[in-house]
C-alpha atoms as a PDB file:
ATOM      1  CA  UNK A   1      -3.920  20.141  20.012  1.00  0.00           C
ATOM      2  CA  UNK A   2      -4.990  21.305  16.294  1.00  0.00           C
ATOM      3  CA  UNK A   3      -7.312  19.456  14.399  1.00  0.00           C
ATOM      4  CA  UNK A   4      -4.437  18.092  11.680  1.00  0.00           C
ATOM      5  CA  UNK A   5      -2.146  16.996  14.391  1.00  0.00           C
ATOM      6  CA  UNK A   6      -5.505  14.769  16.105  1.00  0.00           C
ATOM      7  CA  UNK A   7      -5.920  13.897  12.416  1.00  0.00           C
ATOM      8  CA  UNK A   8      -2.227  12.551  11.983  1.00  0.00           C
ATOM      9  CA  UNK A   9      -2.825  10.986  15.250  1.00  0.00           C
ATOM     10  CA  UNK A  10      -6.118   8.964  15.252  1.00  0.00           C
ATOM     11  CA  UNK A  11      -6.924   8.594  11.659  1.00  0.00           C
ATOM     12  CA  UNK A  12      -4.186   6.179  10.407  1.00  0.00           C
ATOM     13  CA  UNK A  13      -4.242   3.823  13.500  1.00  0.00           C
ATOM     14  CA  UNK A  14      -8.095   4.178  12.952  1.00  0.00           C
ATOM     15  CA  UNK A  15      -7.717   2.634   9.563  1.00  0.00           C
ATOM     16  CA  UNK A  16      -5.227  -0.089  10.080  1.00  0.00           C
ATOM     17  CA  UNK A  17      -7.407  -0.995  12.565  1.00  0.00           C
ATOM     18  CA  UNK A  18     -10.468  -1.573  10.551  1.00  0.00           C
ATOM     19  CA  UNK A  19      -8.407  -3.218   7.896  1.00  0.00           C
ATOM     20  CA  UNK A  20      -7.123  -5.820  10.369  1.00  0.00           C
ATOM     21  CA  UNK A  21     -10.270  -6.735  11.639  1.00  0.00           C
ATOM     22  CA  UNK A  22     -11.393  -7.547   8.050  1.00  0.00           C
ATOM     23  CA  UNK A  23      -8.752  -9.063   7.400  1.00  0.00           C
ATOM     24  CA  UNK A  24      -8.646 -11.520  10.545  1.00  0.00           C
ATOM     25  CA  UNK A  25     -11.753 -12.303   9.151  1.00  0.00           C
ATOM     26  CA  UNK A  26     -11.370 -13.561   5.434  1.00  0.00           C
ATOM     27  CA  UNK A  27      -7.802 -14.305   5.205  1.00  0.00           C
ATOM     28  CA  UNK A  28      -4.561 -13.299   3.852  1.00  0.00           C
ATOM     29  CA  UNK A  29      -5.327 -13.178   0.449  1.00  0.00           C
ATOM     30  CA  UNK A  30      -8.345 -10.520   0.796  1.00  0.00           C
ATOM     31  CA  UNK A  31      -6.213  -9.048   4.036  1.00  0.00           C
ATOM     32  CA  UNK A  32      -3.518  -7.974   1.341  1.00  0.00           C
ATOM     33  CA  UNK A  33      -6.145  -7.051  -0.741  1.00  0.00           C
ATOM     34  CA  UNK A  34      -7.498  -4.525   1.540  1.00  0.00           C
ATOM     35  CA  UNK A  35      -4.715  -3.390   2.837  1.00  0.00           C
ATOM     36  CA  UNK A  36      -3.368  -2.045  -0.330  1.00  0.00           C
ATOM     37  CA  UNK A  37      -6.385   0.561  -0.574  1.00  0.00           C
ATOM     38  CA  UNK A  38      -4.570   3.961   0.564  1.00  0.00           C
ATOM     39  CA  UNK A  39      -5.491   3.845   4.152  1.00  0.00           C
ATOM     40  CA  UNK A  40      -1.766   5.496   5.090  1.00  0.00           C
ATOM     41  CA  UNK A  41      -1.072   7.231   1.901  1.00  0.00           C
ATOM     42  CA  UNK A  42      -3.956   8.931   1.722  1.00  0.00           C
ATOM     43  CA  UNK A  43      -4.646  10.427   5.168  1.00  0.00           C
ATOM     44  CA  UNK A  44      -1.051  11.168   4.611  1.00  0.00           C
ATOM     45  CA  UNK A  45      -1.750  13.574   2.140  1.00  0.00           C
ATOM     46  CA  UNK A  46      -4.522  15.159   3.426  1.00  0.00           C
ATOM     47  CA  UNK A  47      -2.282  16.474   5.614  1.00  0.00           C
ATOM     48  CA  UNK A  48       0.365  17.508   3.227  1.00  0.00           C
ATOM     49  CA  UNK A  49      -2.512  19.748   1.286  1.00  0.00           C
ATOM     50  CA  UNK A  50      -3.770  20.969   4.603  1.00  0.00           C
ATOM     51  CA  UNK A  51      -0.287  22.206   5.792  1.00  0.00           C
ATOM     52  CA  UNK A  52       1.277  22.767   2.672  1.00  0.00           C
ATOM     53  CA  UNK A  53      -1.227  23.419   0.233  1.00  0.00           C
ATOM     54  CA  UNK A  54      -3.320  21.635  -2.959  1.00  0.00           C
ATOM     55  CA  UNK A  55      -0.821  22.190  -5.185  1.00  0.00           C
ATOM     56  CA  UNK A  56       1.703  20.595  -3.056  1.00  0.00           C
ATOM     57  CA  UNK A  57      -0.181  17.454  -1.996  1.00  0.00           C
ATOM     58  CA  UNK A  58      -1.322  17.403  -6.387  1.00  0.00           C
ATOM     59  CA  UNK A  59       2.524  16.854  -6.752  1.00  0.00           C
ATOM     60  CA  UNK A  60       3.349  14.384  -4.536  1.00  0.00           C
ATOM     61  CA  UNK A  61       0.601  12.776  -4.972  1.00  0.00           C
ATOM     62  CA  UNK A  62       1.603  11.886  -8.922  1.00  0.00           C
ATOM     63  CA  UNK A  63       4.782  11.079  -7.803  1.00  0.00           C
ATOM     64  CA  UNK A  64       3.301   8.896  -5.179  1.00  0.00           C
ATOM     65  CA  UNK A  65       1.897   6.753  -8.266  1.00  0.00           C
ATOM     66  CA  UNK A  66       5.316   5.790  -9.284  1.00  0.00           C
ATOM     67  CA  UNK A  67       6.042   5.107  -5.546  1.00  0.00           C
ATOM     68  CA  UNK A  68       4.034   1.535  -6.422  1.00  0.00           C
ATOM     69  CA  UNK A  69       6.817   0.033  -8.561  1.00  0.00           C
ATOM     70  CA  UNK A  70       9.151   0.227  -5.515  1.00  0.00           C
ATOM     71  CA  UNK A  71       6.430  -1.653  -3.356  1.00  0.00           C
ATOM     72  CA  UNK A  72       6.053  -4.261  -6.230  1.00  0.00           C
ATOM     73  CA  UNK A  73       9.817  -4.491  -5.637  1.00  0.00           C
ATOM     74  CA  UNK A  74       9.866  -5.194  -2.253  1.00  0.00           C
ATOM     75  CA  UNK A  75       6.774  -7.687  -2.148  1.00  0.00           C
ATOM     76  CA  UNK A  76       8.823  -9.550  -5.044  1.00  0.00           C
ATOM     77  CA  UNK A  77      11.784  -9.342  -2.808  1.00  0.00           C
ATOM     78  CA  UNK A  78      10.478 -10.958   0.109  1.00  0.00           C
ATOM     79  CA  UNK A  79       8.835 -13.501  -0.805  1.00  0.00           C
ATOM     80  CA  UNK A  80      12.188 -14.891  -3.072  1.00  0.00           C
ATOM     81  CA  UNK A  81      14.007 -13.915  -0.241  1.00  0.00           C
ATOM     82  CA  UNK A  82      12.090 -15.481   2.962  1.00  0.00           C
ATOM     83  CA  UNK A  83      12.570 -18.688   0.799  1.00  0.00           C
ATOM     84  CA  UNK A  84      16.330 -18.980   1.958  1.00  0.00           C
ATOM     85  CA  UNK A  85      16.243 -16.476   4.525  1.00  0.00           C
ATOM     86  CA  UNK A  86      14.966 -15.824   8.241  1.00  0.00           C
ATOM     87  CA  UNK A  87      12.170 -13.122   8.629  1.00  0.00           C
ATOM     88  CA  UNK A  88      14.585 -10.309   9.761  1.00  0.00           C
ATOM     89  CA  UNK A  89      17.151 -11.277   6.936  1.00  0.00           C
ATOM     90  CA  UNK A  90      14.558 -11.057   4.565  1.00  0.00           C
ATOM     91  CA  UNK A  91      12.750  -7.951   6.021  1.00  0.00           C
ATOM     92  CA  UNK A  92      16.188  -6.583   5.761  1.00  0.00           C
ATOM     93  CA  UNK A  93      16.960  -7.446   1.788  1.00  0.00           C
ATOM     94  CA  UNK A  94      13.004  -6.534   1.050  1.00  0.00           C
ATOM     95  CA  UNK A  95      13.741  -2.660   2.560  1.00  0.00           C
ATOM     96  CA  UNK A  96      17.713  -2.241   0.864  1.00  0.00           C
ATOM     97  CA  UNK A  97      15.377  -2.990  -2.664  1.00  0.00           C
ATOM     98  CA  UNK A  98      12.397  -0.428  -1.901  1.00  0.00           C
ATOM     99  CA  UNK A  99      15.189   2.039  -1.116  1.00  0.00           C
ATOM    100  CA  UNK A 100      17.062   1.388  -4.378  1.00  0.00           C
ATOM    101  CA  UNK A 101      13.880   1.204  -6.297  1.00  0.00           C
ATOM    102  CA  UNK A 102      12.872   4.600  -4.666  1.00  0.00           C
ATOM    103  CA  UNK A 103      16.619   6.134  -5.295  1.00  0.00           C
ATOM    104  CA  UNK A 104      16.351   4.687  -9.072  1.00  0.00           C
ATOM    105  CA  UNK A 105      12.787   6.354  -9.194  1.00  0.00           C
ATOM    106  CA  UNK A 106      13.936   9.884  -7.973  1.00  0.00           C
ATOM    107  CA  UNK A 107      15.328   9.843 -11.457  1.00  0.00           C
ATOM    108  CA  UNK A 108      12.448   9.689 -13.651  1.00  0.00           C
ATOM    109  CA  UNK A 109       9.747  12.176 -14.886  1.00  0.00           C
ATOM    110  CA  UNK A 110       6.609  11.107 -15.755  1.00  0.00           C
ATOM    111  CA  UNK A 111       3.699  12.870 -15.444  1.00  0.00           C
ATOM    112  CA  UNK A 112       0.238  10.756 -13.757  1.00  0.00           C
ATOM    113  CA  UNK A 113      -1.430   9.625 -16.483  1.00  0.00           C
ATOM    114  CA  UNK A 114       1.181   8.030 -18.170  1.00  0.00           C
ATOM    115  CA  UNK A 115       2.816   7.211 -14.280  1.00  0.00           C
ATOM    116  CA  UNK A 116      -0.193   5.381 -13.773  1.00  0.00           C
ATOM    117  CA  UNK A 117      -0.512   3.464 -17.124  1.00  0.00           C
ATOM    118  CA  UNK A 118       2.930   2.057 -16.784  1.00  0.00           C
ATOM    119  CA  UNK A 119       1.951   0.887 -12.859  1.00  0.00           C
ATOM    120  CA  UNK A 120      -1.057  -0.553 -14.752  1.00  0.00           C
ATOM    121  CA  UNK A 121       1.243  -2.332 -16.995  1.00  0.00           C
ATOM    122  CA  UNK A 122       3.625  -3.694 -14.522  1.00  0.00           C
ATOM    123  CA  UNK A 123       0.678  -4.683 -11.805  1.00  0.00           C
ATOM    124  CA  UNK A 124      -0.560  -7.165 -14.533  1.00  0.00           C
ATOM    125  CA  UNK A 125       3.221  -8.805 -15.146  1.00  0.00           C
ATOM    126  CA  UNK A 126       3.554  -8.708 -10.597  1.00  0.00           C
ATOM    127  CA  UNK A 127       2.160 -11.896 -10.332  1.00  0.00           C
ATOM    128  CA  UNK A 128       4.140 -13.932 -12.690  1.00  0.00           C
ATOM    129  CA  UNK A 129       7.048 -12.598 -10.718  1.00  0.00           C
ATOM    130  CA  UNK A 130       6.162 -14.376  -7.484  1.00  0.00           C
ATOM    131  CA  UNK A 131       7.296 -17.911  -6.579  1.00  0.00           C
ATOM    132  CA  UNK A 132       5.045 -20.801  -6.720  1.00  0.00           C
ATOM    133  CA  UNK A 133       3.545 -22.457  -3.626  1.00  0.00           C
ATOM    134  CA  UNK A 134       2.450 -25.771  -3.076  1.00  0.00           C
ATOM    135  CA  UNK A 135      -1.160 -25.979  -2.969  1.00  0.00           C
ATOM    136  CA  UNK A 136      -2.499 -25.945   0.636  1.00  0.00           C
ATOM    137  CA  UNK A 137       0.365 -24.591   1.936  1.00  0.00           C
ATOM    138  CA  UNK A 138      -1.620 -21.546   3.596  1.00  0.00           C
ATOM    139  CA  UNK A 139      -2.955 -23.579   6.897  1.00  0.00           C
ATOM    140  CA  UNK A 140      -6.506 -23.526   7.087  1.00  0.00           C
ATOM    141  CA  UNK A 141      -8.007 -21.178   9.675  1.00  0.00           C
ATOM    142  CA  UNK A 142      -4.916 -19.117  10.020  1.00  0.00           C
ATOM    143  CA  UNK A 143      -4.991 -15.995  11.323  1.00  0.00           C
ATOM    144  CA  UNK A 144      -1.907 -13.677  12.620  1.00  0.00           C
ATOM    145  CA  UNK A 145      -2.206 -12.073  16.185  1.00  0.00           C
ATOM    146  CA  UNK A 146      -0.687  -9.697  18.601  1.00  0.00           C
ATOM    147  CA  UNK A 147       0.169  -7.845  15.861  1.00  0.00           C
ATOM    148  CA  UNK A 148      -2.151  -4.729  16.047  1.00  0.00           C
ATOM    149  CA  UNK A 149      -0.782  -2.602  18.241  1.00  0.00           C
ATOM    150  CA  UNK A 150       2.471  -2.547  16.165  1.00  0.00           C
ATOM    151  CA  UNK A 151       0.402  -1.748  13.076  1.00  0.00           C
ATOM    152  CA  UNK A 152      -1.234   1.240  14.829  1.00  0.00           C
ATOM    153  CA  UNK A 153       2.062   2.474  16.080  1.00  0.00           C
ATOM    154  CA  UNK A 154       3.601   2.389  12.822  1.00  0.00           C
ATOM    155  CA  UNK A 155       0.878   3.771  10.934  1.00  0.00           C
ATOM    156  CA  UNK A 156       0.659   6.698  13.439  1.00  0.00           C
ATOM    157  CA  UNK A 157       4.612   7.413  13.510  1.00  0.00           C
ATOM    158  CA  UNK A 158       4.860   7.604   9.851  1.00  0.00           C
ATOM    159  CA  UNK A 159       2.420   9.711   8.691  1.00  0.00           C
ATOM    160  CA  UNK A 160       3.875  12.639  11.898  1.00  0.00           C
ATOM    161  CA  UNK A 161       7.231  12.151  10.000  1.00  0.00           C
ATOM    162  CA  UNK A 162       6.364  12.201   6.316  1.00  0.00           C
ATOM    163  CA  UNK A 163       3.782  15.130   7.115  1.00  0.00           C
ATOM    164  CA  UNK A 164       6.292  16.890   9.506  1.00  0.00           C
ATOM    165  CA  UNK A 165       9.184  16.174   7.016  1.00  0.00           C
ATOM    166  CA  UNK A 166       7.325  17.029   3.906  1.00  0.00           C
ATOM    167  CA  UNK A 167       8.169  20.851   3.410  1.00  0.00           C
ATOM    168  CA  UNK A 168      11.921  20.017   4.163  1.00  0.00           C
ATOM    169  CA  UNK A 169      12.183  17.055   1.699  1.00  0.00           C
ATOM    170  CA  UNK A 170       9.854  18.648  -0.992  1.00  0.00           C
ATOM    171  CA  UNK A 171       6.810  16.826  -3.156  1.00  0.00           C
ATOM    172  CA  UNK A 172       8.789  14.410  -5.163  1.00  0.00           C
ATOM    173  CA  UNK A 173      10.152  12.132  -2.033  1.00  0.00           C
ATOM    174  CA  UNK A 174       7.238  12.883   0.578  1.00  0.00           C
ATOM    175  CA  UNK A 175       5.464  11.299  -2.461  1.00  0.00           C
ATOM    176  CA  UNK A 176       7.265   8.374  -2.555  1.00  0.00           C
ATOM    177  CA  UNK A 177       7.975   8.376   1.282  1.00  0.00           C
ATOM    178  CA  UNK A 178       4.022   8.390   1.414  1.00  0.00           C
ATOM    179  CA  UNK A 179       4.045   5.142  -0.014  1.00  0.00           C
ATOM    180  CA  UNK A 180       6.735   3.651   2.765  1.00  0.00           C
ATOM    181  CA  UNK A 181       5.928  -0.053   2.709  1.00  0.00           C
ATOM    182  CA  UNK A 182       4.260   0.047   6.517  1.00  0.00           C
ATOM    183  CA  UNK A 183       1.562  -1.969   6.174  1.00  0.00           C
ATOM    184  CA  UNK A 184       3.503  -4.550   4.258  1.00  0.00           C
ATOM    185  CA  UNK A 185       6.253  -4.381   6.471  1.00  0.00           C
ATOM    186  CA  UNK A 186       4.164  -4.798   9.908  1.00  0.00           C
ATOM    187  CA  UNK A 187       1.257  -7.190   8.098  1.00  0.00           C
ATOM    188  CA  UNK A 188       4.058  -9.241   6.123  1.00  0.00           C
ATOM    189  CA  UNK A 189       6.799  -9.789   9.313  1.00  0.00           C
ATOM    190  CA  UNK A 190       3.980 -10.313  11.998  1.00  0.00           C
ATOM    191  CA  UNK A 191       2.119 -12.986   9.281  1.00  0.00           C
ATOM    192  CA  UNK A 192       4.835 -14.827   8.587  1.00  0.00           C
ATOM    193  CA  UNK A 193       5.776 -15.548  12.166  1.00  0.00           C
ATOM    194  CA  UNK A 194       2.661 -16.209  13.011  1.00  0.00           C
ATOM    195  CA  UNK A 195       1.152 -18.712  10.033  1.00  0.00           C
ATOM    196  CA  UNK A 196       4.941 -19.414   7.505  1.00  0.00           C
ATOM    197  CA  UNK A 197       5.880 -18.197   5.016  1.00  0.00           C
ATOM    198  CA  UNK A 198       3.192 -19.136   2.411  1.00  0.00           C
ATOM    199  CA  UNK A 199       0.780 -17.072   4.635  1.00  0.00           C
ATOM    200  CA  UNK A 200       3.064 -14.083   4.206  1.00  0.00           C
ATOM    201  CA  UNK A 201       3.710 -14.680   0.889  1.00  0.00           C
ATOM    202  CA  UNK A 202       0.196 -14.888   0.261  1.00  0.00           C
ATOM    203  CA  UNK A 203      -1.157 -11.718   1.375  1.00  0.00           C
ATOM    204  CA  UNK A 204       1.819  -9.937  -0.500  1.00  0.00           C
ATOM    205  CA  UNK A 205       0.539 -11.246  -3.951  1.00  0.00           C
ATOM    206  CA  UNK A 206      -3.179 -10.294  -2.684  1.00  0.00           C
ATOM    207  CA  UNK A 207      -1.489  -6.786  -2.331  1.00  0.00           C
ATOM    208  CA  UNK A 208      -0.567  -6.273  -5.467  1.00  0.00           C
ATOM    209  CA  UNK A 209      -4.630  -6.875  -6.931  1.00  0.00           C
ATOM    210  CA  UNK A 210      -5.582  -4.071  -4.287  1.00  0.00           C
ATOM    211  CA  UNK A 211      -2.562  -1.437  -5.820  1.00  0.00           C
ATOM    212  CA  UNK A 212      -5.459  -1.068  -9.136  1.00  0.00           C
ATOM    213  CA  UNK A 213      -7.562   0.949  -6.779  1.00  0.00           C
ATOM    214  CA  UNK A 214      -4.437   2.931  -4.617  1.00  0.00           C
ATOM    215  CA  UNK A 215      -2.863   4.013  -8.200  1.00  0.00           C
ATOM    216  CA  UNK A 216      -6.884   4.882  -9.334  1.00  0.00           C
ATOM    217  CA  UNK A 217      -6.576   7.499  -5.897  1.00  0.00           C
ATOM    218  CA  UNK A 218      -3.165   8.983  -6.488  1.00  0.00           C
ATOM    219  CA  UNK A 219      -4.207  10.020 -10.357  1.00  0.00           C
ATOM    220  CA  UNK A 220      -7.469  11.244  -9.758  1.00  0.00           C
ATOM    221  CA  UNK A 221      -5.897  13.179  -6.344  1.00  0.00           C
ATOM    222  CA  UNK A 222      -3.312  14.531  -8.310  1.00  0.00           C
ATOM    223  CA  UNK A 223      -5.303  15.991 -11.177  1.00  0.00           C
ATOM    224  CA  UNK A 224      -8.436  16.894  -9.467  1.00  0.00           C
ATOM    225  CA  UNK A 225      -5.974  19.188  -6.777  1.00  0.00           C
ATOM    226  CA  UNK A 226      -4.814  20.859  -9.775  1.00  0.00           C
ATOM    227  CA  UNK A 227      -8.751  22.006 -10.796  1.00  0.00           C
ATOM    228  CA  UNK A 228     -10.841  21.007  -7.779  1.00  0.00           C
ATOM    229  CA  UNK A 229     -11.379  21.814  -4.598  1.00  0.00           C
ATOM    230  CA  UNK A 230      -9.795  20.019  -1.655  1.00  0.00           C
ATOM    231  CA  UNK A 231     -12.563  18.019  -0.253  1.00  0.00           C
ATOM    232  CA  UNK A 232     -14.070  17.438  -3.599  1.00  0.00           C
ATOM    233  CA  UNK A 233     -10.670  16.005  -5.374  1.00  0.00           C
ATOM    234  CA  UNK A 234     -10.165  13.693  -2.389  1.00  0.00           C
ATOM    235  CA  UNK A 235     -14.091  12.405  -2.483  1.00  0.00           C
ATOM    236  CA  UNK A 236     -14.011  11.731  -5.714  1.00  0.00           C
ATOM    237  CA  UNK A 237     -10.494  10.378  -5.554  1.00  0.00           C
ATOM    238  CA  UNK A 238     -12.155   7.920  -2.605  1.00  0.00           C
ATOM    239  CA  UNK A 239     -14.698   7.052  -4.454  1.00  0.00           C
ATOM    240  CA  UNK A 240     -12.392   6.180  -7.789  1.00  0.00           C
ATOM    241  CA  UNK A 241     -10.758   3.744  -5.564  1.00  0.00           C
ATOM    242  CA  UNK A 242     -13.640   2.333  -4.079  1.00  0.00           C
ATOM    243  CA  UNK A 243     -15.016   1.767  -7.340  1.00  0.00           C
ATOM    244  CA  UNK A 244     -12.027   0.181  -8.499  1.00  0.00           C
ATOM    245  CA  UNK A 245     -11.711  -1.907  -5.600  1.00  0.00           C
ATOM    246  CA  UNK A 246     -15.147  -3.722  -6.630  1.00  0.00           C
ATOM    247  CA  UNK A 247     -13.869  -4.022  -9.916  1.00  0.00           C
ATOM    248  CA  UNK A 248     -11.235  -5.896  -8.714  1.00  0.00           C
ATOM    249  CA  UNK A 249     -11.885  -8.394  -6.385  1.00  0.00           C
ATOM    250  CA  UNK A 250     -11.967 -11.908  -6.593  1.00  0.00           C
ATOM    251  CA  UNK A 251     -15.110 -13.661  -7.715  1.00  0.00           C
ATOM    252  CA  UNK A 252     -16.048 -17.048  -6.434  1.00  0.00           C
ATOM    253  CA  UNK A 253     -14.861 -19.607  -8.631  1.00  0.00           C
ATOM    254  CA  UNK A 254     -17.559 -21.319 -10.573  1.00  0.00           C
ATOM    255  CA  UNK A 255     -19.096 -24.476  -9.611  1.00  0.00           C
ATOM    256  CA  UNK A 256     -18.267 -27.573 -11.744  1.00  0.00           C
ATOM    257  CA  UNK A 257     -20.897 -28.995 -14.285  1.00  0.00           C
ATOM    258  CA  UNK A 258     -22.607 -31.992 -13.826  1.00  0.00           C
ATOM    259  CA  UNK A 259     -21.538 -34.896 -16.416  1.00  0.00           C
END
């Protein structure tokens, strides 16, 4: 067994792993939030430049920037749609509007810096875009279970495929295929049956604070592949979404003043 393949393997599942357990313990709104960070898309392409090469993974890479807008989609979608809909109905609708987002996508050329300034730009409007809930509706002490050996699987199975796939579909859609909606899809169906719908809902729109830091990796992975070396682009690129990640995170509101 070579190195990349254990890699492809262990790492992934690995990560989801970690991320669960943190998020079991804080929540669905900071579960979301972590789980954005690019604990599938990245190990993905590490791969990609280890098989394929820097230049490669530096491609896909900026497309998998764009890749974001089509996740924003599909967050949006569920939670309008889980309103009127059963969890496999919805699942269903959320996936047919990533894939049209993604086919839509394949269609426009934009190279990472400006990519990433228009993700910017729409990852401020995201929130807006998701339906209200009722205060309190998230149950207090909820926590989704039985749901992490699914997780693993799925993390595991996609990044063979994409990796496997990647020199037959070329850098543009392993790029956006890097950025399949996994996590969302395994977190989000598992939550909602577990805690409702506002749960669910929930940790999508604490998603979308934590795609900052994932678009932060993808731009500084795709231009420091084009001058760096590997290990050094994706440290740095690590470390940009670390960084970022601090930046944004949710500070304890402030305690009210005395009269």
């Amino acid at each position: 067994m070579t190195p990349v393949l254990v890699l492809k393997l262990l790492l992934v599942p690995a990560l989801i792993y970690l991320v669960t357990a943190i998020g079991r313990r804080w929540g669905p709104e900071v579960a979301g939030w972590f789980s954005a960070l690019p604990i599938v898309a990245g190990p993905i392409l590490l791969t990609m430049a280890l098989e394929q090469g820097a230049g490669f993974a530096a491609a896909a890479a900026g497309h998998t920037i764009l890749a974001v807008v089509a996740i924003l989609v599909f967050s949006i979608a569920y939670a309008w749609a889980s309103a009127r809909l059963g969890i496999g109905a919805a699942m269903a609708v959320s996936l047919l509007a990533w894939a049209a987002s993604v086919a839509a996508l394949q269609a426009v050329e934009l190279a990472p810096l400006p990519g990433f300034l228009l993700v910017v730009c729409l990852l401020v409007l995201a929130p807006s875009l998701f339906p209200d809930l009722d205060a309190g509706a998230v149950p207090a002490g909820a926590r989704p279970g039985g749901d992490l050996a699914p997780r693993m699987i799925a993390g595991a199975a996609l990044s063979l495929s994409v990796s496997l796939g990647a020199a037959a579909m070329g850098a543009r859609l392993s790029g956006f295929l890097a950025m399949f909606p996994v996590m969302s899809t395994i977190l989000t169906g598992f939550s909602h049956r577990a805690c409702g719908r506002a749960f669910a809902v929930t940790l999508l729109r604490g998603m979308v604070r934590g795609y900052y830091a994932f678009a932060a990796f993808c731009l500084v992975l795709s231009l420091g592949l084009r001058e760096g070396t590997l290990v050094s682009s994706f440290c740095i690129a690590a470390l940009a979404a670390l960084v970022v990640q601090w930046l944004t995170r949710r500070r304890p509101a402030a305690a009210p003043k005395r009269a």
